[in-house]
Protein backbone atom coordinates (compact mmCIF):
# COMPACT_ATOMS: atom_id res chain seq x y z
CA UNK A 1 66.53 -31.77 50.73
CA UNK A 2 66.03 -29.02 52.57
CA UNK A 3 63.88 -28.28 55.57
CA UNK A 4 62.21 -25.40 57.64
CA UNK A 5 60.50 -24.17 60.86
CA UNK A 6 59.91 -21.17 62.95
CA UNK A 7 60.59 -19.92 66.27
CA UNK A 8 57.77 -18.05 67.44
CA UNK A 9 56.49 -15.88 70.50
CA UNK A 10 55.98 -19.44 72.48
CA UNK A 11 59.48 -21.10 71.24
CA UNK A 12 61.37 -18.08 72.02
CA UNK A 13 59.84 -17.65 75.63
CA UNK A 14 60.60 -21.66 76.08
CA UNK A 15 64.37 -21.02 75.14
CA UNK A 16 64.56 -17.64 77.66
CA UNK A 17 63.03 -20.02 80.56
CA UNK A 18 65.76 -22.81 79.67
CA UNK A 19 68.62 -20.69 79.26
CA UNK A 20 67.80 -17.13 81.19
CA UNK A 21 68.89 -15.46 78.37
CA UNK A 22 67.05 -12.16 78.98
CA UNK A 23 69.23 -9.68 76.65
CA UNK A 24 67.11 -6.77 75.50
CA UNK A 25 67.26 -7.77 71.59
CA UNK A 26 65.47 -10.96 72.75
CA UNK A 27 62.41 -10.20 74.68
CA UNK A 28 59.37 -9.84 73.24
CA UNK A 29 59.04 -6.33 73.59
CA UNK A 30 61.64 -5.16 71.25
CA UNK A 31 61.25 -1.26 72.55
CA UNK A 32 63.11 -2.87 75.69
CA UNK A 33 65.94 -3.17 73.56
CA UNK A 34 67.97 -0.26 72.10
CA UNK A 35 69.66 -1.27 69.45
CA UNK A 36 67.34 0.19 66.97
CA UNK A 37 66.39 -3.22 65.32
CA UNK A 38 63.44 -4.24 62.89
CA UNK A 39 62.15 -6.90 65.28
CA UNK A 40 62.56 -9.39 67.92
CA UNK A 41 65.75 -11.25 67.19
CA UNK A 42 65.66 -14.60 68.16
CA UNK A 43 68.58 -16.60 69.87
CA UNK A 44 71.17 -17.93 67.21
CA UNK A 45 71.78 -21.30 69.99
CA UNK A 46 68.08 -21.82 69.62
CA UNK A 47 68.01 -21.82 65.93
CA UNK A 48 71.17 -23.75 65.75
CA UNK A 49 69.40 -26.60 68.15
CA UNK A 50 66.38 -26.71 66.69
CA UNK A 51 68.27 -27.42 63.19
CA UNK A 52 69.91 -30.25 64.57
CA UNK A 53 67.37 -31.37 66.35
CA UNK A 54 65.23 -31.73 62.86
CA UNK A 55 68.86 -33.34 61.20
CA UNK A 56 68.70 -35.99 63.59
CA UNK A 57 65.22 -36.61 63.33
CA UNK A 58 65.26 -36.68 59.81
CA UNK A 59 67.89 -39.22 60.62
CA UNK A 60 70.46 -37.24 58.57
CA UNK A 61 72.96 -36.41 61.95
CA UNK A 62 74.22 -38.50 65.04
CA UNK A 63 74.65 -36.37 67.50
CA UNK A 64 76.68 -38.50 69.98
CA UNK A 65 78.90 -39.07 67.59
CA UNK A 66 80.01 -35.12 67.12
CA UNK A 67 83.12 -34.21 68.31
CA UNK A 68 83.46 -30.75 67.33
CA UNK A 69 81.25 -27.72 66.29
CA UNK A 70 81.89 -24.64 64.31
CA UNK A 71 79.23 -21.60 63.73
CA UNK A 72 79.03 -18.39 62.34
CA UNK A 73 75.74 -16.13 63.08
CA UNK A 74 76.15 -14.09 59.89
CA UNK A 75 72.61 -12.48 60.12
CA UNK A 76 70.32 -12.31 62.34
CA UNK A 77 66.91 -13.87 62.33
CA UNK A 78 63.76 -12.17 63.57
CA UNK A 79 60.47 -13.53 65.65
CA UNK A 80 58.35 -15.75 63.16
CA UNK A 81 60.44 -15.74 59.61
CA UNK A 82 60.97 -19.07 58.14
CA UNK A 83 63.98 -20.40 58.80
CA UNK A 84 65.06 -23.09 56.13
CA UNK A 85 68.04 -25.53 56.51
CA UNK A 86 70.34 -26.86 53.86
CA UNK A 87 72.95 -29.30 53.95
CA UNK A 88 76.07 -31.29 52.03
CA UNK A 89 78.17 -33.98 53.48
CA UNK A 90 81.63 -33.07 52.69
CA UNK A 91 82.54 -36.72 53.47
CA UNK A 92 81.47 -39.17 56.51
CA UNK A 93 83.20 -37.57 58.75
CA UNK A 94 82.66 -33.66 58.25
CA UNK A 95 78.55 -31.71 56.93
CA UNK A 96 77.83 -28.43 56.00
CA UNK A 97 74.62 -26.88 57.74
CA UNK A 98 73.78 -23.64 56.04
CA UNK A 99 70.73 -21.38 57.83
CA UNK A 100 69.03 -18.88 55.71
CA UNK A 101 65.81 -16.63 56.76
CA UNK A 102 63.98 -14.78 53.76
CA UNK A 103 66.92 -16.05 51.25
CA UNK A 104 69.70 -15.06 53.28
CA UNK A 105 72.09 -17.06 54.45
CA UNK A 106 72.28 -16.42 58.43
CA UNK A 107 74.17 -18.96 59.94
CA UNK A 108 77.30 -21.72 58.76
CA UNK A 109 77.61 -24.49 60.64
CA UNK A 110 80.21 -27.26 60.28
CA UNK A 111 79.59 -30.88 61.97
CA UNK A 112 83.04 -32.90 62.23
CA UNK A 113 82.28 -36.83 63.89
CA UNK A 114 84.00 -39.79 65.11
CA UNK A 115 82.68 -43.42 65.84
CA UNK A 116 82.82 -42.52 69.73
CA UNK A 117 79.62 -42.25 71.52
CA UNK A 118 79.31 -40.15 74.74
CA UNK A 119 79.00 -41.82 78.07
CA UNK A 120 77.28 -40.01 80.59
CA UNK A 121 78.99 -39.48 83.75
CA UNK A 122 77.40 -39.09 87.20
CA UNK A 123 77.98 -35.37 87.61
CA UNK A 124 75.00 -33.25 88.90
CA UNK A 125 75.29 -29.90 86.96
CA UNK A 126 75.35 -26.93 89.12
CA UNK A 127 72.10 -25.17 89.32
CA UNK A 128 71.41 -21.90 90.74
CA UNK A 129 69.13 -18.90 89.43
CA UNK A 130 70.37 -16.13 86.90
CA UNK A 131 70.07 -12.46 87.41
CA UNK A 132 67.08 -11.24 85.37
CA UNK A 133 69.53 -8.29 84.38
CA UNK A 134 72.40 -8.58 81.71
CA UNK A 135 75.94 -7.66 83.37
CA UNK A 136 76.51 -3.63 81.42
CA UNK A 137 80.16 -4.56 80.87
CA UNK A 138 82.32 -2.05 79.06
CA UNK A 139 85.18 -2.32 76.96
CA UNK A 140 87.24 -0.87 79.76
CA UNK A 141 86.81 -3.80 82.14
CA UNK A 142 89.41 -6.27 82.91
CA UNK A 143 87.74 -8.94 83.93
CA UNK A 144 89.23 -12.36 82.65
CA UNK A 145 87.68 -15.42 84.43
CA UNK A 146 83.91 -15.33 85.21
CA UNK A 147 81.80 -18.39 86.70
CA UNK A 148 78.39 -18.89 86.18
CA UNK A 149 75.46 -21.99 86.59
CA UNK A 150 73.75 -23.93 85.05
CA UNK A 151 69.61 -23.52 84.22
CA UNK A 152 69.33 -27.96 83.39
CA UNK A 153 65.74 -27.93 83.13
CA UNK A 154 65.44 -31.14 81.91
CA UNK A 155 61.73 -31.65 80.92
CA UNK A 156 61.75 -28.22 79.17
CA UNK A 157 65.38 -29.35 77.36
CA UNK A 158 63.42 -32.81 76.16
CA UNK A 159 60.58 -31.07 74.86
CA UNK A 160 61.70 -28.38 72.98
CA UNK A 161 64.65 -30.50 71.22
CA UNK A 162 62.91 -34.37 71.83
CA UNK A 163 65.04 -35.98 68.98
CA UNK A 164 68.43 -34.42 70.00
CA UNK A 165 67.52 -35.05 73.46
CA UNK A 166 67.26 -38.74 72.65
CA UNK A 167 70.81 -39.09 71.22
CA UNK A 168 72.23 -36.88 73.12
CA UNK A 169 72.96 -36.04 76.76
CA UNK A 170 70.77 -32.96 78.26
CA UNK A 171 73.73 -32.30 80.14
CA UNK A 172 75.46 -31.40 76.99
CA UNK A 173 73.13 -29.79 75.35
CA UNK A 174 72.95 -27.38 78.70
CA UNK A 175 76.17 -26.69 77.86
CA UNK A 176 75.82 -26.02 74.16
CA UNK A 177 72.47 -23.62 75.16
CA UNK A 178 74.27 -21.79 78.17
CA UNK A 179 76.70 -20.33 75.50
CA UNK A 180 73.98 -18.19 74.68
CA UNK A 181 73.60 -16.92 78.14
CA UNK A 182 77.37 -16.48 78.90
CA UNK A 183 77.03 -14.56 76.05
CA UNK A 184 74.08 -12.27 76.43
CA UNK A 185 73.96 -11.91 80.06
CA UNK A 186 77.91 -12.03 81.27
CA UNK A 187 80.33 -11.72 78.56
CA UNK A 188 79.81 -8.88 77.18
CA UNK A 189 76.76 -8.95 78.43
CA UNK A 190 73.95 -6.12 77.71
CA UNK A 191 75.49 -4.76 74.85
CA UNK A 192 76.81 -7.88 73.03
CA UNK A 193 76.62 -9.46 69.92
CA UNK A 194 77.16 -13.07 69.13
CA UNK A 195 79.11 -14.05 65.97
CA UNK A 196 80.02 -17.10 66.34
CA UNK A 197 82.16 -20.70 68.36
CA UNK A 198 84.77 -23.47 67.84
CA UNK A 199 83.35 -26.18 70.25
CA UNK A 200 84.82 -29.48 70.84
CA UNK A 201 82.68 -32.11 72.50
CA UNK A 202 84.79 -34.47 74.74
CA UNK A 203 84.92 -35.89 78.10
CA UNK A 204 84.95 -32.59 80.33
CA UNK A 205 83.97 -33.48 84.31
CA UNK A 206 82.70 -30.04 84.80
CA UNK A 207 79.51 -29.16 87.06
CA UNK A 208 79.48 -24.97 86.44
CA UNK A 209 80.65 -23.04 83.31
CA UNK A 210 83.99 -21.03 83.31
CA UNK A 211 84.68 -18.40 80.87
CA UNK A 212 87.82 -16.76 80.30
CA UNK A 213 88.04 -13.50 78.60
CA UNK A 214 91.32 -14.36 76.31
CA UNK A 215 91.12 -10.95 74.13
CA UNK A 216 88.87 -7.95 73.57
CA UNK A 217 89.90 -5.44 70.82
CA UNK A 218 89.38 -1.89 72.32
CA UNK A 219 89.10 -0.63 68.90
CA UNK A 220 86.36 -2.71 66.81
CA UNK A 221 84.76 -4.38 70.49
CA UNK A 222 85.69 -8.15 69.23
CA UNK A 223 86.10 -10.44 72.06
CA UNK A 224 87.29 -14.05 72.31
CA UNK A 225 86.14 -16.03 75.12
CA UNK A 226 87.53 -19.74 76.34
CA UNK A 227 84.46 -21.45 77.15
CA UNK A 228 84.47 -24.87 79.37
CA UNK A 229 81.46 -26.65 80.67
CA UNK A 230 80.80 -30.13 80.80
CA UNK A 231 81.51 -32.02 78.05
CA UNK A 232 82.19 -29.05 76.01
CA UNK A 233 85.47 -26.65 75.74
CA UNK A 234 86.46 -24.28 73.50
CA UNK A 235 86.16 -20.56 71.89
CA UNK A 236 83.17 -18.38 71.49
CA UNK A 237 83.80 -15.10 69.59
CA UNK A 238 81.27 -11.52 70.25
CA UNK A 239 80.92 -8.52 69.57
CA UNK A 240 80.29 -5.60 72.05
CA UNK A 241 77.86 -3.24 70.70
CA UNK A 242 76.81 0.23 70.51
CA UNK A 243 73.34 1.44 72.84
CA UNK A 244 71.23 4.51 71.32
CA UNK A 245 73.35 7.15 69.92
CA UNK A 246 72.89 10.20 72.69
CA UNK A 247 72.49 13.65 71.03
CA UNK A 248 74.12 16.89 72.90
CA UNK A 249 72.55 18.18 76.24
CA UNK A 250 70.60 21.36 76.30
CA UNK A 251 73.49 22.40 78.89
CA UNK A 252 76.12 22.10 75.84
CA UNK A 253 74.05 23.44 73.25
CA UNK A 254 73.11 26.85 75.19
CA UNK A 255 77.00 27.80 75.53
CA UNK A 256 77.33 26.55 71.90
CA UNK A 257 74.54 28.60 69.91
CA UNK A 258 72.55 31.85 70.33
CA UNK A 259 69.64 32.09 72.96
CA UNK A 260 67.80 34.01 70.00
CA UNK A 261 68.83 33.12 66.62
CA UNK A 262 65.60 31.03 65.56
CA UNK A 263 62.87 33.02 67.95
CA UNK A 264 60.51 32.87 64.51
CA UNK A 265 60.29 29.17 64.50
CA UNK A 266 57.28 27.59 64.48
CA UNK A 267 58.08 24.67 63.61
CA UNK A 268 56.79 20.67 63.28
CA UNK A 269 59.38 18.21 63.54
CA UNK A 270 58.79 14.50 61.86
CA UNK A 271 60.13 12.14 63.89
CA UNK A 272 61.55 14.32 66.45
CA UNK A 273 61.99 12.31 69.61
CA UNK A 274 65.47 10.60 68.51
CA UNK A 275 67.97 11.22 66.25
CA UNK A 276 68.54 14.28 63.59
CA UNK A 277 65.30 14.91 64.51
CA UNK A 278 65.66 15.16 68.68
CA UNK A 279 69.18 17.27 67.92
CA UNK A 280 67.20 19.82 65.71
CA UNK A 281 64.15 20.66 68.53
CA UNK A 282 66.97 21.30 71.08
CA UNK A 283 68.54 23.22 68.77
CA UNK A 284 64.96 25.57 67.76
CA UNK A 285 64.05 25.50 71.74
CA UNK A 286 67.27 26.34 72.90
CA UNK A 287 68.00 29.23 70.71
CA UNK A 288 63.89 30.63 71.24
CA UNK A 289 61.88 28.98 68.66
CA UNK A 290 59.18 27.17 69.43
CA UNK A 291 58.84 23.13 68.54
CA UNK A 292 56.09 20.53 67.87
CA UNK A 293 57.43 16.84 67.72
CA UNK A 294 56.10 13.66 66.67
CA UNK A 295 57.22 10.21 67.73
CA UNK A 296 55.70 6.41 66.83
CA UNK A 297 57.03 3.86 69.02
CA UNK A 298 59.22 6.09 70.79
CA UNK A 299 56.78 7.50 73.69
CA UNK A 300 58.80 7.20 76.37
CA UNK A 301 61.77 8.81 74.61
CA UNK A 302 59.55 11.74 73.70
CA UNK A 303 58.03 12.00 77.25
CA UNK A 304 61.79 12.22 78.69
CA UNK A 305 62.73 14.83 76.25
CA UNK A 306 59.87 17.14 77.47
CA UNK A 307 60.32 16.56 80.87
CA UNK A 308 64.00 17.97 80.02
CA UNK A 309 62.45 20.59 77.93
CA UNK A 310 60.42 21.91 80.65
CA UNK A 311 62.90 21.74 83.44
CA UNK A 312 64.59 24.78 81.05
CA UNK A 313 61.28 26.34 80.69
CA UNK A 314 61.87 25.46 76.37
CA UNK A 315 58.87 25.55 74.23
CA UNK A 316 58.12 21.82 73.15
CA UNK A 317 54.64 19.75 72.38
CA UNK A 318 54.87 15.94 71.61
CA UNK A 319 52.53 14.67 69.32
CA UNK A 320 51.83 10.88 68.55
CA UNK A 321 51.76 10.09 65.15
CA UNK A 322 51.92 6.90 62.80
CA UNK A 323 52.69 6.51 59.20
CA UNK A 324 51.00 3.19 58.25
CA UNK A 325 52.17 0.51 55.57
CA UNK A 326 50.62 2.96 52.21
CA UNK A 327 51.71 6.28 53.59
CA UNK A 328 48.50 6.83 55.03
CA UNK A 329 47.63 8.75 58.55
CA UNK A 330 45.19 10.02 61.25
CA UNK A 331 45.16 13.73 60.21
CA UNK A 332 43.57 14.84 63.34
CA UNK A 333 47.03 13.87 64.98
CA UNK A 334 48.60 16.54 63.16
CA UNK A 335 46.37 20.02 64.48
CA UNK A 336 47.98 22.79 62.91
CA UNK A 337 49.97 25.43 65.43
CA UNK A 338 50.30 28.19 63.09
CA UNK A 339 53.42 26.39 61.89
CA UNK A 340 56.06 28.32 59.56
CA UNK A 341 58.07 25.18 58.46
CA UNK A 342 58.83 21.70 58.70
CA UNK A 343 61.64 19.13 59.04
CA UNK A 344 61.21 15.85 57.69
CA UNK A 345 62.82 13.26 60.03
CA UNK A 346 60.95 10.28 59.49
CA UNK A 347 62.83 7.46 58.67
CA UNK A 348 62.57 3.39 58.68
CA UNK A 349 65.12 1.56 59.49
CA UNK A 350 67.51 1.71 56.87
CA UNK A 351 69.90 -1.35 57.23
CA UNK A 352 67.73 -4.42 55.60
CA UNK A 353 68.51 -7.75 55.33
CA UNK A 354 67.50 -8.97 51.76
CA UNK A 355 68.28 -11.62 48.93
CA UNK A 356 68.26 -9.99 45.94
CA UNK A 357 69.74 -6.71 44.46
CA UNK A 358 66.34 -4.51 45.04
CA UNK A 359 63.48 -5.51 46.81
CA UNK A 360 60.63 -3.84 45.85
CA UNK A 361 58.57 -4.14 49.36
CA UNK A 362 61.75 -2.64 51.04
CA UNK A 363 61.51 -0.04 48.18
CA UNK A 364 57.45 0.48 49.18
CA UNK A 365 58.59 1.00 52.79
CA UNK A 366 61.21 3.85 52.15
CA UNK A 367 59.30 5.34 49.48
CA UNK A 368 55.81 5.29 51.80
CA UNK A 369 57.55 7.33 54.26
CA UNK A 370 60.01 9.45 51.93
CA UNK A 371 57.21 10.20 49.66
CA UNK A 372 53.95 9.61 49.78
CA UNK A 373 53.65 10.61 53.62
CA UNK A 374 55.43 13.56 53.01
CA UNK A 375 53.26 14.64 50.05
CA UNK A 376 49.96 13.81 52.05
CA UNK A 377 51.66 15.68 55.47
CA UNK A 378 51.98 19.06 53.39
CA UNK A 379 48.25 18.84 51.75
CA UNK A 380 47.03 18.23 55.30
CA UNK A 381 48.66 21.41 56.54
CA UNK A 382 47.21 23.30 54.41
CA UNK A 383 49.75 26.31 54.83
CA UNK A 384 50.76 28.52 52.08
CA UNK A 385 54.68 29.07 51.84
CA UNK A 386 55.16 26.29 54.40
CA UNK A 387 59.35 26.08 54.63
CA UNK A 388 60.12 22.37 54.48
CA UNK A 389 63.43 20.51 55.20
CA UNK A 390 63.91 17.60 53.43
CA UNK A 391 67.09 15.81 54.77
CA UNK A 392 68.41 13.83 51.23
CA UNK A 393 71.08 11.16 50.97
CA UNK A 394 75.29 11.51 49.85
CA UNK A 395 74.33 7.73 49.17
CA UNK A 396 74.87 7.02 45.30
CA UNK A 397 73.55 3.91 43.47
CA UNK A 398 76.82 2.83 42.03
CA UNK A 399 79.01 3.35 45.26
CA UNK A 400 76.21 1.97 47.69
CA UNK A 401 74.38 -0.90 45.95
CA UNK A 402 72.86 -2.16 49.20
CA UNK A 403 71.03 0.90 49.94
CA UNK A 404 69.72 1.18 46.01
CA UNK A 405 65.86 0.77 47.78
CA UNK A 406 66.74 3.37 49.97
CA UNK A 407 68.41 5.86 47.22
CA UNK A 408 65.43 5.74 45.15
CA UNK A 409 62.73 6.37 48.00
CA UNK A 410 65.14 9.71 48.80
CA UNK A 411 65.55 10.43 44.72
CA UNK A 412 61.65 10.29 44.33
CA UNK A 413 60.83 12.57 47.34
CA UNK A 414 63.11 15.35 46.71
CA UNK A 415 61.43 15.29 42.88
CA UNK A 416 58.34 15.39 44.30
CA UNK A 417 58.82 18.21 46.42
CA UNK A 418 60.60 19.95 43.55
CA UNK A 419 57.10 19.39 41.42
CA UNK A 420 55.03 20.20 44.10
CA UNK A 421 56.43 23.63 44.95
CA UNK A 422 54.25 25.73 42.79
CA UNK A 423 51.30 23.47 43.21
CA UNK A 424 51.02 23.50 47.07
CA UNK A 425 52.77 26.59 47.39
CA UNK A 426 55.50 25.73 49.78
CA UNK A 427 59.32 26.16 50.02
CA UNK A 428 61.73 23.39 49.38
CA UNK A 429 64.99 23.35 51.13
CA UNK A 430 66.40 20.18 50.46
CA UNK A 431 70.22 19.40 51.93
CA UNK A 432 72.12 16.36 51.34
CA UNK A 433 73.68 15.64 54.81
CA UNK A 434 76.71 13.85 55.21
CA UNK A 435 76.37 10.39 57.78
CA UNK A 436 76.33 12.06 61.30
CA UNK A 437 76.28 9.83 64.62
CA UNK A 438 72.75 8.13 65.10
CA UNK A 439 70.57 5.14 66.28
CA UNK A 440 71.04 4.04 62.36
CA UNK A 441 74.93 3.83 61.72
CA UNK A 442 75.89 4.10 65.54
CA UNK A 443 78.44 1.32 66.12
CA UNK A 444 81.71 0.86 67.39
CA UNK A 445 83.71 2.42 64.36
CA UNK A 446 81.14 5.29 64.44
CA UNK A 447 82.62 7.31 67.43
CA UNK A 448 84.44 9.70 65.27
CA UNK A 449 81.37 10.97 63.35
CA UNK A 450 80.27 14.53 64.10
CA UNK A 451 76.85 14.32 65.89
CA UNK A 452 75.98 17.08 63.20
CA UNK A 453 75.30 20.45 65.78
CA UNK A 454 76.91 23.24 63.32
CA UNK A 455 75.53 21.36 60.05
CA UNK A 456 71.87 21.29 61.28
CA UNK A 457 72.36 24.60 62.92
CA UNK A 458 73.70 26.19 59.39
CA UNK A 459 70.54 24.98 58.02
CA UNK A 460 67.85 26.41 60.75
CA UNK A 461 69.75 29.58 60.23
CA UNK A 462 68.60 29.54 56.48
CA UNK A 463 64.98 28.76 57.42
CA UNK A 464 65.19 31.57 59.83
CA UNK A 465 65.58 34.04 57.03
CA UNK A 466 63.31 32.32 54.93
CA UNK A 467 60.46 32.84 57.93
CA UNK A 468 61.89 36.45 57.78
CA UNK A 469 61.45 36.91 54.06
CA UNK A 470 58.19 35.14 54.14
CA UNK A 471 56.37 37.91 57.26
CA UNK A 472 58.57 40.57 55.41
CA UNK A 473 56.42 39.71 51.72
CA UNK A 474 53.18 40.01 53.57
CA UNK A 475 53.39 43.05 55.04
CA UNK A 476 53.81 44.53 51.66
């Protein structure tokens, strides 16, 4: 039998009022957070409650009777997916909860019980109000024991699990949700990621939470924790993670590169306001080209770039401009500045989760943005001999099978381009780059990778002479 339910925009506001935890990949506006995510990502303790709470309702589970708890958050799950639960008793005394979201499996859970039911003991849980603001720890910090409070808001606990609630003690299941905010808001905090906990439920007279920090690895970011609250001790394991991947400064790239290698760019950048993309205007506008880029989500980013931009007195203009769900756009966004190439940035986010070997929506996605946008960008132009960068992929299909959606997208927009080239009368220069440090592979084993200044650099330098050659053919 297996069984389902959602957490939506209400559910996950309930679980941030019970629990305070207010980490950016949780709230509601997902461009607070960035970790450069698909969605809202809702809170693994919540999903992991609301399963049992259905178990025991469905008469399946009795909670009092659990004596130990161990999870895995494999995936993560996302604002309104169905979430279905599956489940096998191993024997009486030990079930297997398995978690999936779209077909994936996202969390393991394993139930051990005894015949002891929990007593509950007259201990008022400590209650005091939680900073709105996730501690920024770093992997530098030494901090072993933290302390922290309780949020036991009882009525709100009974409602949003009633059937656990009646079967088990709020006061544990307080301690089973606060986890989550030791978690996201203290340990490691703002940048954290949580993979998983060995809990055992037993008699614990505890009114606050302790945590103690028992190991952090400096070199991948994992972090044990020894959690204790009441009625509950044991380990939770994390992750720290990795916060927007920060291109060079204009200050580094001016003693780096030539004030006026690239003065006769013109150019459009796709998706300039992060990434690839934000590292190739500074490099244009920094050595005296001038540079048009668009953004979609990302306003704020691009607004902060020209505010830097300007304080150097560098040509830039931001543009807002969204690809829809068939490749389609507003072409008025895109007024044409006497522009002498382009560079194709745009990119969805690569890293999907999926259930089967290719998903052909995911494959729609890439090959909306990859291709047909592209395609439909160039015939808006309208601009004979338009240079175009096309950024393609060291990805290959029998190396990286879980990118094969993403390989084919690339594969069909560089052959496009390639057919197009006498048709629309424009100039190809397609590179396949090597992974360089950005929002999509930027985690902790990533701080080696080259953030790609001499690569991209190399390449404007070609364009350059191609804008040369181009004014040089005319004048003939």
């Amino acid at each position: 039998m297996m069984y389902s339910f959602k957490i939506n925009k209400l559910k996950q506001l309930n679980f941030i009022k019970i629990s305070a935890d207010k980490n950016p990949i949780h709230l509601i506006e997902k461009n607070l957070s960035k970790l450069n995510l698909e969605g809202t990502v809702v809170h693994g303790m919540n999903v992991v409650l609301k399963s049992l709470d259905i178990l025991t309702k469905e008469k399946v589970i009795k909670p009092s009777q659990i004596h130990q708890i161990k999870c895995k958050f494999a995936k993560m799950i996302f604002l309104d997916e169905v979430i279905k639960i599956n489940f096998n008793f191993e024997n009486k005394k030990k079930i297997f909860i398995s978690i999936y979201s779209k077909g994936v499996l996202c969390i393991i859970l394993e139930l051990f019980f005894n015949n002891k039911l929990f007593k509950d003991e007259n201990i008022k849980l400590k209650n005091k109000i939680i900073s709105s603001f996730p501690k920024n720890n770093i992997l530098k910090h030494k901090k072993k024991i933290i302390k922290i409070n309780h949020v036991p808001l009882i009525k709100q606990i009974n409602k949003s699990y009633p059937y656990l609630s009646k079967d088990l003690n709020y006061k544990i299941i307080s301690s089973l949700i606060m986890m989550s905010t030791s978690v996201g808001m203290y340990w490691p905090g703002k940048n954290s990621l949580f993979v998983g906990f060995n809990i055992f439920l037993k008699k614990v007279k505890k009114k606050d939470i302790n945590l103690k920090v028992l190991k952090t690895d400096k070199r991948t970011g994992y972090s044990i924790i020894n959690y204790k609250s009441y009625n509950c001790i044991g380990e939770i394991f994390t992750f720290f993670t990795q916060e927007r991947a920060q291109q060079p400064s204009l200050t580094y790239l001016s003693k780096k590169i030539p004030k006026t290698a690239l003065i006769k760019h013109k150019a459009l950048i796709i998706g300039g306001s992060r990434g690839l993309g934000e590292l190739t205007a500074k490099i244009i506008a920094t050595s005296g080209g001038n540079v048009t880029i668009t953004y979609n989500n990302n306003q704020d980013l691009a607004k902060n770039l020209l505010k830097i931009f300007k304080k150097r007195k560098l040509k830039l203009r931001i543009k807002k401009f969204k690809i829809n769900k068939n490749g389609n756009f507003n072409n008025k966004t895109l007024k044409n500045y006497n522009y002498n190439c382009l560079y194709y940035f745009a990119t969805p986010l690569i890293y999907r989760q999926k259930n089967i070997k290719f998903d052909k929506k995911i494959f729609r996605d890439f090959n909306n943005i990859y291709s047909k946008a592209l395609i439909k960008i160039i015939k808006s132009l309208k601009i004979k001999n338009l240079i175009i960068f096309y950024p393609s992929t060291v990805y290959n299909f029998k190396k990286n099978k879980n990118f094969s959606e993403y390989i084919y997208a690339k594969k069909d927009g560089v052959n496009k381009l390639k057919n197009m080239e006498r048709k629309l009368k424009i100039v190809p220069v397609i590179k396949k780059l090597p992974p360089f440090k950005t929002d999509q592979n930027n985690t902790i084993f990533s701080q080696n990778i080259s953030h790609g200044t001499d690569e991209i650099f190399k390449i404007c330098i070609e364009i350059e002479r191609k804008i040369y050659t181009n004014e040089f053919i005319k004048t003939i």
